[in-house]
Protein backbone atom coordinates (compact mmCIF):
# COMPACT_ATOMS: atom_id res chain seq x y z
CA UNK A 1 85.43 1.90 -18.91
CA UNK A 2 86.61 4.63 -21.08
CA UNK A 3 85.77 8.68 -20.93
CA UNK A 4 83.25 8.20 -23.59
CA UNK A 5 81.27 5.99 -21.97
CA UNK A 6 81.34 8.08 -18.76
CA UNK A 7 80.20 10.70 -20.17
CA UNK A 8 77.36 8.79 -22.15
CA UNK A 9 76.52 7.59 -18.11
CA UNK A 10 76.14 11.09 -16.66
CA UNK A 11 74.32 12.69 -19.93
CA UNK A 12 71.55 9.87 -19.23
CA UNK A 13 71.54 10.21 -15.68
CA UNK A 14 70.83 14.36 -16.40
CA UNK A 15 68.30 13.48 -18.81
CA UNK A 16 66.37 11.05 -16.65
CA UNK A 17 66.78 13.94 -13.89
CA UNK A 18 65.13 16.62 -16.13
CA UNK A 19 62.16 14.70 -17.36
CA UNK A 20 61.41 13.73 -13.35
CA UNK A 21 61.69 17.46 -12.76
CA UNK A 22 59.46 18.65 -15.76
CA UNK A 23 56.39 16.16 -15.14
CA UNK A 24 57.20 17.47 -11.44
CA UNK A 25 56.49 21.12 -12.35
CA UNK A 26 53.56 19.74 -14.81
CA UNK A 27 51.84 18.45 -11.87
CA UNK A 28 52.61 21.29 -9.75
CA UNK A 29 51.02 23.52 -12.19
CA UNK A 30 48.15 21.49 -12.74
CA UNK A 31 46.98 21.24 -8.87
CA UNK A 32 47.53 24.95 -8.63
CA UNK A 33 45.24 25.27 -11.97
CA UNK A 34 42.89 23.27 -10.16
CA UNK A 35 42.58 24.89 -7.47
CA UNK A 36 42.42 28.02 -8.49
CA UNK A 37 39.76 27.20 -10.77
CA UNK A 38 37.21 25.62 -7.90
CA UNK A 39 37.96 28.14 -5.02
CA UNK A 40 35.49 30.75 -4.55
CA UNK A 41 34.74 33.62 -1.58
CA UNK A 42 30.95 32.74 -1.56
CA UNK A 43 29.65 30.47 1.10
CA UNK A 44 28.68 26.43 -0.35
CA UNK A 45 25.34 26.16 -1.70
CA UNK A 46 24.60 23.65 0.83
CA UNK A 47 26.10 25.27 3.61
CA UNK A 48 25.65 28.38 5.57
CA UNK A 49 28.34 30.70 7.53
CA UNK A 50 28.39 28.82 10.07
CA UNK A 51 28.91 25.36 8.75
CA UNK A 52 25.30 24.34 9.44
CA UNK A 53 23.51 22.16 6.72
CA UNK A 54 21.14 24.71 4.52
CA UNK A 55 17.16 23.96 5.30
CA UNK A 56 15.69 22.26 2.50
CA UNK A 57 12.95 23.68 0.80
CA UNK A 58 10.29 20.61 -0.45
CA UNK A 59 8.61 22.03 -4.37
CA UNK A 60 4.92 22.70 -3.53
CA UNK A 61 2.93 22.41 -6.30
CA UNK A 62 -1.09 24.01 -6.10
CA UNK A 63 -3.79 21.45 -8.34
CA UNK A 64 -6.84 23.74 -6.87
CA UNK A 65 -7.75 24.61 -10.33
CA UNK A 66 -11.31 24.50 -11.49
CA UNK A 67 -13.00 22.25 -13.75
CA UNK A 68 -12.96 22.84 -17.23
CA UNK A 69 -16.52 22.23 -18.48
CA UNK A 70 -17.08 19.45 -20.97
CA UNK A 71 -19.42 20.51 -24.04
CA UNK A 72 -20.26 18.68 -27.30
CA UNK A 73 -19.01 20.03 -30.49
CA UNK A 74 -21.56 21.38 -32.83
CA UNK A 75 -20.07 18.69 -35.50
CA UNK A 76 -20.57 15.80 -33.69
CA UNK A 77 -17.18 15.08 -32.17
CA UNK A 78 -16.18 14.07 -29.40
CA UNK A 79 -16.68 15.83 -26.16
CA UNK A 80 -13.54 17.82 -25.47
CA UNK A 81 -12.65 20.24 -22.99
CA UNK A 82 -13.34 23.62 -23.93
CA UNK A 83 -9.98 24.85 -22.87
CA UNK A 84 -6.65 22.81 -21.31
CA UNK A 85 -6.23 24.29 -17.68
CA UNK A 86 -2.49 25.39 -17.79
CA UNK A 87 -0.45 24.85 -14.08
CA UNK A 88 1.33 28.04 -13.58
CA UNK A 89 3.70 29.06 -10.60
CA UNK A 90 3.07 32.08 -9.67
CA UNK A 91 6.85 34.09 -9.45
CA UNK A 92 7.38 36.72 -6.60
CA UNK A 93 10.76 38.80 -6.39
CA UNK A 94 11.84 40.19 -3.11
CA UNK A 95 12.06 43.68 -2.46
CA UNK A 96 15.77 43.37 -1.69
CA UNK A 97 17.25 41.23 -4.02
CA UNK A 98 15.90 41.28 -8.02
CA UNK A 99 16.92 37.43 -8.31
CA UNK A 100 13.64 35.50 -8.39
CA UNK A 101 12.33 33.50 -5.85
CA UNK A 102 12.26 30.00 -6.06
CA UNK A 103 8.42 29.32 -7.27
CA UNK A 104 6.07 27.18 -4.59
CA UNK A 105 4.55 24.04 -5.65
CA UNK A 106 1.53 21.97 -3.70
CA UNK A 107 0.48 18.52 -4.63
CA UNK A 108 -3.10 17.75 -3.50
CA UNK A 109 -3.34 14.62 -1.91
CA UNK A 110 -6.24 12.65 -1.46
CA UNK A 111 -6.92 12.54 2.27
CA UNK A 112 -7.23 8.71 3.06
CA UNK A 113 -10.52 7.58 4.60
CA UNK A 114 -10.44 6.72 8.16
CA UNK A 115 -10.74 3.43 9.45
CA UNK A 116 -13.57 4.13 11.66
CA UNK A 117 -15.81 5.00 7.77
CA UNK A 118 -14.14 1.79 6.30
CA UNK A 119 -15.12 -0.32 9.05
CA UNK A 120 -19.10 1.09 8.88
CA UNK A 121 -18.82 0.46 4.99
CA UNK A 122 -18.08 -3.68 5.97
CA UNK A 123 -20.22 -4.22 8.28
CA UNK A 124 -23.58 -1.75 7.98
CA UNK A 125 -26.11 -2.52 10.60
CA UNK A 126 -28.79 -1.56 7.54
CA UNK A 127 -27.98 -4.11 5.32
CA UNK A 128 -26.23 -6.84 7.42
CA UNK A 129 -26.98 -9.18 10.33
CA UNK A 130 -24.50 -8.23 12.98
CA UNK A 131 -22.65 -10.86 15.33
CA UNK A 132 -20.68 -9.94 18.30
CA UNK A 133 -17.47 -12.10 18.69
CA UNK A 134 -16.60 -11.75 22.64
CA UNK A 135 -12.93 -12.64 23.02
CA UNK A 136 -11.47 -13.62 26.14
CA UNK A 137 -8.61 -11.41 25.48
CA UNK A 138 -6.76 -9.12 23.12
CA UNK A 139 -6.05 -10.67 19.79
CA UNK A 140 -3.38 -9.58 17.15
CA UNK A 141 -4.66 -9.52 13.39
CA UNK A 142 -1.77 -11.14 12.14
CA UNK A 143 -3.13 -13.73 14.22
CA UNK A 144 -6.77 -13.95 13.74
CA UNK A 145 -6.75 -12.83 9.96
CA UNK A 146 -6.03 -16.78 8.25
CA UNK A 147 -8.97 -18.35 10.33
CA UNK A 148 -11.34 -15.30 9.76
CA UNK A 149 -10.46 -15.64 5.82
CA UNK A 150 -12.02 -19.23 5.96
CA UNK A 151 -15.59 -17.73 6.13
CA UNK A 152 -15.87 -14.96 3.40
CA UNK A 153 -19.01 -15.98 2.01
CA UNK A 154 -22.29 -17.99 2.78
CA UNK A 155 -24.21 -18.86 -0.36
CA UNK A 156 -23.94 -15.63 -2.03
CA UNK A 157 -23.71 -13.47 0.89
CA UNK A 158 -20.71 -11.56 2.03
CA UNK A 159 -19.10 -12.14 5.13
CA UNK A 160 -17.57 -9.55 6.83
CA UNK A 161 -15.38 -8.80 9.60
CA UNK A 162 -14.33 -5.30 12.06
CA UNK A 163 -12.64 -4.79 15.49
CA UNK A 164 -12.56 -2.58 18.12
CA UNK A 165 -9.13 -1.40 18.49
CA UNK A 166 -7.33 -0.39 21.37
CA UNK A 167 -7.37 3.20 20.80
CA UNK A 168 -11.23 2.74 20.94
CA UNK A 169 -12.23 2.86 16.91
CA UNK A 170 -13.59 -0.23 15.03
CA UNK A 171 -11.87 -0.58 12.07
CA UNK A 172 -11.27 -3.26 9.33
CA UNK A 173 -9.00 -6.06 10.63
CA UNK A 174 -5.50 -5.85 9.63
CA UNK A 175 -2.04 -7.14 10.41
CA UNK A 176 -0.31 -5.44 12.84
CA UNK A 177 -3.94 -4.45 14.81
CA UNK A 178 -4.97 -5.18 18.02
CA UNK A 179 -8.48 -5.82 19.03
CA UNK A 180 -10.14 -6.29 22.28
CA UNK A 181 -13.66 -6.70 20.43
CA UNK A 182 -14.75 -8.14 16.69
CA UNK A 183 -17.98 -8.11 15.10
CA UNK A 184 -19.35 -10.05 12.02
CA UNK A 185 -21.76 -8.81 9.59
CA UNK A 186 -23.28 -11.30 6.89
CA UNK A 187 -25.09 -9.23 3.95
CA UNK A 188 -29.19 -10.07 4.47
CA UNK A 189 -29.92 -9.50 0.87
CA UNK A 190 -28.11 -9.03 -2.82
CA UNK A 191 -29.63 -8.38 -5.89
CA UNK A 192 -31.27 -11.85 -6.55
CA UNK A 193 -32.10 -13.31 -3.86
CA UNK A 194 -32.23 -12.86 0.64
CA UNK A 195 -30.48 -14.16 3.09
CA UNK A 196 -32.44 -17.82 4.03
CA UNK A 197 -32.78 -20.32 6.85
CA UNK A 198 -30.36 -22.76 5.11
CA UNK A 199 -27.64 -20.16 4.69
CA UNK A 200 -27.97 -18.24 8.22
CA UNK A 201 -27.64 -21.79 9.92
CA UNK A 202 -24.58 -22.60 7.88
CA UNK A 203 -23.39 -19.33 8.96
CA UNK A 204 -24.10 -20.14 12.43
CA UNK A 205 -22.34 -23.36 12.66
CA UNK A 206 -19.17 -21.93 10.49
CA UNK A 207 -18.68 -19.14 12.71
CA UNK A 208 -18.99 -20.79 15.76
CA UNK A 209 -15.78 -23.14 14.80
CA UNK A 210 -14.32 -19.86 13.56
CA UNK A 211 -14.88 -18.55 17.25
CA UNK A 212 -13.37 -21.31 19.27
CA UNK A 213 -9.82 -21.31 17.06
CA UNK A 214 -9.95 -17.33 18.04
CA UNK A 215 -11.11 -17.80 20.89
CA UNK A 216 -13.97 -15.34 21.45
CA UNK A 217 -17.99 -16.45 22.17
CA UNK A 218 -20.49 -15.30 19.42
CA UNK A 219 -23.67 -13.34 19.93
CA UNK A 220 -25.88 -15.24 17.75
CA UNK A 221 -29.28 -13.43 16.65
CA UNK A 222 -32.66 -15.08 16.31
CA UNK A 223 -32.94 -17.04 12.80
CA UNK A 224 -36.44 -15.43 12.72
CA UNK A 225 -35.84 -12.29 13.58
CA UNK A 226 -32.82 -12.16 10.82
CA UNK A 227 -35.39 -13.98 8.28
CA UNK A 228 -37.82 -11.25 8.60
CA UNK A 229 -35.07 -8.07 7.37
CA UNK A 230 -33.99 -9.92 5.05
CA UNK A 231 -36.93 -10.53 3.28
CA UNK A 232 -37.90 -6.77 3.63
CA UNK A 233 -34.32 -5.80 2.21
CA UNK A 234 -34.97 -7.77 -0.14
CA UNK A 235 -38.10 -6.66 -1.47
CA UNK A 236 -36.83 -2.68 -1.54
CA UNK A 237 -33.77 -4.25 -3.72
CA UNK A 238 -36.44 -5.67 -5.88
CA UNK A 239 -38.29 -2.77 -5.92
CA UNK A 240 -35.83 -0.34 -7.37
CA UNK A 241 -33.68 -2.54 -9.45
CA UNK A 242 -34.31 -0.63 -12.10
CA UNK A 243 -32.41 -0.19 -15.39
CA UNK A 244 -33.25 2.35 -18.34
CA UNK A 245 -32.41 1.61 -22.22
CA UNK A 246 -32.66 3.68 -25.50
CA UNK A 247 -32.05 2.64 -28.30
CA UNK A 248 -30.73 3.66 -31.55
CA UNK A 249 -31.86 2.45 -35.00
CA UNK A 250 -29.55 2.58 -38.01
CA UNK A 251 -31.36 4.73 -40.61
CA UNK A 252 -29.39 3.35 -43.73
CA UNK A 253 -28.36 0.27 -43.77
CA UNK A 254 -26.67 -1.76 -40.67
CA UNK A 255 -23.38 -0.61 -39.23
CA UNK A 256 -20.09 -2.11 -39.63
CA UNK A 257 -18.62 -3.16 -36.36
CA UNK A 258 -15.15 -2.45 -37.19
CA UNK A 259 -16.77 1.27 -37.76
CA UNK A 260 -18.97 1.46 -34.72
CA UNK A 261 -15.99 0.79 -32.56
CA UNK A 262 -14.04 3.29 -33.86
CA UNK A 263 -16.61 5.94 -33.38
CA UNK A 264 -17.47 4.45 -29.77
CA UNK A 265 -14.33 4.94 -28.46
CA UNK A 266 -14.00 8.68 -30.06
CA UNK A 267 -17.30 9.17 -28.11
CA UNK A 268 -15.04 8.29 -24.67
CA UNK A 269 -16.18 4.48 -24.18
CA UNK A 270 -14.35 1.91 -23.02
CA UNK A 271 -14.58 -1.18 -24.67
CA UNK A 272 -15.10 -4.55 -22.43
CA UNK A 273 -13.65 -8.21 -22.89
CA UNK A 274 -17.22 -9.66 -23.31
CA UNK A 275 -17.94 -6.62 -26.44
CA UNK A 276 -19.97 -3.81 -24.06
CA UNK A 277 -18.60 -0.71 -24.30
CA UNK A 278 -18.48 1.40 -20.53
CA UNK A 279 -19.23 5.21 -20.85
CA UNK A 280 -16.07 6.15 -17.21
CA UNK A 281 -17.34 8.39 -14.64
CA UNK A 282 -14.02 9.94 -14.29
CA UNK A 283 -13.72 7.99 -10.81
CA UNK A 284 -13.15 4.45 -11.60
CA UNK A 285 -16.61 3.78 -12.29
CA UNK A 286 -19.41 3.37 -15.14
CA UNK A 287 -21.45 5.66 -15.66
CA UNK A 288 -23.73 3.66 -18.10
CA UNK A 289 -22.98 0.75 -20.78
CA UNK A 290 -24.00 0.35 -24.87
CA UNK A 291 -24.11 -3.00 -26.20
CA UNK A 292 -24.28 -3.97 -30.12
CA UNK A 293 -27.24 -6.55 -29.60
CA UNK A 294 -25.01 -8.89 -31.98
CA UNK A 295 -22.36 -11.70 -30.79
CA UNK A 296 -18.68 -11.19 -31.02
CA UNK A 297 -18.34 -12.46 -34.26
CA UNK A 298 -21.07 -10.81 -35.81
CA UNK A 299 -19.49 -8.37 -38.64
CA UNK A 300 -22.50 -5.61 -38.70
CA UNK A 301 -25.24 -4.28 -36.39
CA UNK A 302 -28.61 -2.13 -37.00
CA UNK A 303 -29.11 -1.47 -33.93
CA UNK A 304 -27.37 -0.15 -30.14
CA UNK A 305 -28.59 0.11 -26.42
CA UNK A 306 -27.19 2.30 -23.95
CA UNK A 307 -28.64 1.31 -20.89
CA UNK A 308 -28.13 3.25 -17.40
CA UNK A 309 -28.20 1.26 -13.57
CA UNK A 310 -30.25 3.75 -12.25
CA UNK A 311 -29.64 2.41 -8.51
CA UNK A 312 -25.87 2.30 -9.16
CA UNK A 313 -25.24 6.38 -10.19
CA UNK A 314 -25.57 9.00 -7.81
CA UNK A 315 -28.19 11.22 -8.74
CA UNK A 316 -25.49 13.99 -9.02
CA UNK A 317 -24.05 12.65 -11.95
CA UNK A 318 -26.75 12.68 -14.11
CA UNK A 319 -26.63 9.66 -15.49
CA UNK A 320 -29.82 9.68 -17.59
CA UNK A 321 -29.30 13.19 -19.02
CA UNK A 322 -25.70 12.11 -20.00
CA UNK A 323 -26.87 9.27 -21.51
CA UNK A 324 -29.60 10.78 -23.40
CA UNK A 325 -26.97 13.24 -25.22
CA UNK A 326 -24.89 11.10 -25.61
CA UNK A 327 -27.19 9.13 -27.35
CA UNK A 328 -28.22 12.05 -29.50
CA UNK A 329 -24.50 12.83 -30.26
CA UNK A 330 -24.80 9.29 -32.12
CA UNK A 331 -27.11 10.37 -33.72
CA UNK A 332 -25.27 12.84 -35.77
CA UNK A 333 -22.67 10.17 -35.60
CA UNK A 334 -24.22 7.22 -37.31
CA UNK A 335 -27.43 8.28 -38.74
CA UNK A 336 -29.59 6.88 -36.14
CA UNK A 337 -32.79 7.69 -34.50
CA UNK A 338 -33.44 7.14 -31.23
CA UNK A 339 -36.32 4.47 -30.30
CA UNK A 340 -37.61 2.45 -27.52
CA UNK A 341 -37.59 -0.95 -26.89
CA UNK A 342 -40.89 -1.44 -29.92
CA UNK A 343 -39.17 0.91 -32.29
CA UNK A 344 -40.89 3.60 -31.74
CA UNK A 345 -38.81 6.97 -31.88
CA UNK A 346 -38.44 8.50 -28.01
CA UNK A 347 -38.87 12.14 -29.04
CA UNK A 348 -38.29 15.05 -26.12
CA UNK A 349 -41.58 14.66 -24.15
CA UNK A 350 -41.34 11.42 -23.34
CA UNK A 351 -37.33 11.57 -22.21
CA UNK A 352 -38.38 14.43 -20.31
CA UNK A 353 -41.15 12.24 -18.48
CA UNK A 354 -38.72 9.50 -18.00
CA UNK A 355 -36.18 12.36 -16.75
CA UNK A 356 -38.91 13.03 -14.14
CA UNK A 357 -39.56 9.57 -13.17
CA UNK A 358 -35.78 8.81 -12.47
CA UNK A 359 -35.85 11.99 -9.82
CA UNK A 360 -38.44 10.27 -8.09
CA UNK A 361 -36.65 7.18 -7.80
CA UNK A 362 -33.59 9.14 -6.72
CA UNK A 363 -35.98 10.77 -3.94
CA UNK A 364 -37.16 7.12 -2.97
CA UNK A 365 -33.92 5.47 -2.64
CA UNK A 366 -32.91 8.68 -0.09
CA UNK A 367 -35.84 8.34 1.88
CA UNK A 368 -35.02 4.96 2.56
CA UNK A 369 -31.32 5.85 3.50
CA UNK A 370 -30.26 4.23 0.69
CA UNK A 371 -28.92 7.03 -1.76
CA UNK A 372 -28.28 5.80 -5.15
CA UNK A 373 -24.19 5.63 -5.77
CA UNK A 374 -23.40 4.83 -2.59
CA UNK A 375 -21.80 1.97 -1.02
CA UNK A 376 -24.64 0.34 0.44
CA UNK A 377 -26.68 0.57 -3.24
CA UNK A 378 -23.67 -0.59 -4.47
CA UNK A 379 -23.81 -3.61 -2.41
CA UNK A 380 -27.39 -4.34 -2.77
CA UNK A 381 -27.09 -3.91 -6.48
CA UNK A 382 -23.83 -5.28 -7.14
């Protein structure tokens, strides 16, 4: 091997050296640059002084705002609100430190109804014929629950079932539950027909075969005894089934449909598989209906009914006065007059005598502990 190639040997083996070395000092100088770059003298955000974990503070937010009342538009539009509620967090700043302080937010929750209400709303000694089950011990609901779900209903009745718990509170049956006691309730009336002799003995011999695979003994009532309050229920269901229409009367011609529902649902309804249109309470529920009087196909109508279930809206929603203006908001709407069921135009007096009559209904229904809106009208009438 000559010089020359020696010294070719020891200039690579220098070069190779110094490139090592600089990415060496590159990464050296990096680090540092990192470092210096994250450190800090304040404590970690999530950390206090002492190492302990920082409480966490949960965002409360406060929904306790007031209604906005709803009024109609002098041009016939659609309700609106008359102003948006706006959710604000109110900002404090400590008398120490000008930083702001974190704003507090509270989300209302609903609180859920206890099982004690939810069991009276299944069975209701009012409206049902109640049957003790006496076990012979304590029985799960995961248990129970299948065989109970093979008698739901008895002609047309409801069937239902609650148990006494072992902290003492009857309550629906569910899985995970256990119950020392169970009661079923059969509904003694609906809004066609009462409970009968045929259908209270199929109960009877249905929930006896129910008992022995649960092993409990039912309390059977007498069929005559359970005849007789169901035929009275059934007559006060009878009695105030009652449902109130007006009409309205196209005063130019017949309407197109593809029109009318366009305008119905600016008014707020809902429109319904079989064509009604719902009027929401705002809860889940109808307040009152409007049909077109035509069949689905039909291509024009000349005439619409809103129609309220008087038995079926509490008395503090109004239903008749909200259907009356919303009725007369249609009228600006369409060109309409409002009639009865002969065509005759329902002018202010007579509303205001049919306003009256639905008050005293309202008054009758309390009186018999059966307030209109609530969930044993809602049974009866359902």
């Amino acid at each position: 091997m000559t010089d020359f190639q020696m010294s070719l040997i020891a200039a690579g083996g220098v070069f190779i050296v110094a490139v090592i070395s600089y990415n060496k000092w590159q990464e050296y100088k990096a680090r540092k640059s990192v470092e210096r770059a994250f450190a800090t003298d304040h404590d970690d955000v999530l950390m206090r002084n002492d190492g302990a974990p920082a409480a966490r503070q949960e965002p409360l937010l406060d929904l306790g705002t007031t209604p906005v009342p709803i009024e109609p538009m002098p041009d016939g539009r659609p309700l609106e609100p008359s102003s948006a509620p706006a959710i604000t967090p109110a900002t404090s700043y400590a008398a120490s430190d000008s930083a702001p302080v974190e704003p507090t937010i509270t989300i209302a929750r609903p609180t859920p109804t206890p099982p004690s209400e939810l069991a009276d709303r299944l069975v209701d000694p009012l409206i049902d014929c109640l049957i003790p089950l006496n076990l012979e011990g304590a029985v799960r609901g995961d248990k129970i629950l299948p065989i109970l779900q093979t008698l739901r209903l008895v002609g047309t009745k409801p069937v239902h079932y609650i148990g006494l718990a072992v902290n003492g509170d009857w309550e629906p049956i569910v899985h995970g539950g256990v119950y020392t006691k169970l009661q079923a309730g059969v509904q003694m009336a609906t809004r066609t027909t009462a409970l009968n002799e045929i259908e209270y003995s199929d109960l009877v011999t249905r929930l006896r075969a129910v008992a022995d695979d649960i092993g409990a003994e039912p309390e059977v009532p007498d069929m005559i005894d359970v005849m007789a309050e169901a035929r009275t229920l059934h007559r006060f269901v009878a009695g105030h089934d009652a449902q109130l229409g007006v009409n309205l009367l196209a005063n130019s011609g017949p309407w197109a449909i593809s029109t009318l529902i366009g305008a119905l649902e600016n008014q707020g309804f809902d429109v319904r598989p079989d064509g009604r249109f719902a009027m929401p309470d705002g809860e889940g529920g109808v307040l009152f209906t409007l049909t077109t009087n035509v069949t689905l196909g039909a291509d024009t109508s000349s005439r619409l009914t809103l129609l309220l279930d008087v038995p079926c809206v509490s008395p503090a929603r109004d239903g008749f006065g909200a259907m009356v203006a919303c009725a007369r908001a249609l009228v600006g709407r369409l060109d309409a007059t409002i009639v009865d069921d002969s065509d005759q135009p329902l002018l202010d007096p007579a509303l205001l005598e049919i306003n009256g009559q639905v008050i005293e209904f309202y008054q009758e229904m309390e009186a018999s502990d059966i307030p209109a809106g609530s969930n044993r009208a809602m049974r009866l009438f359902s």
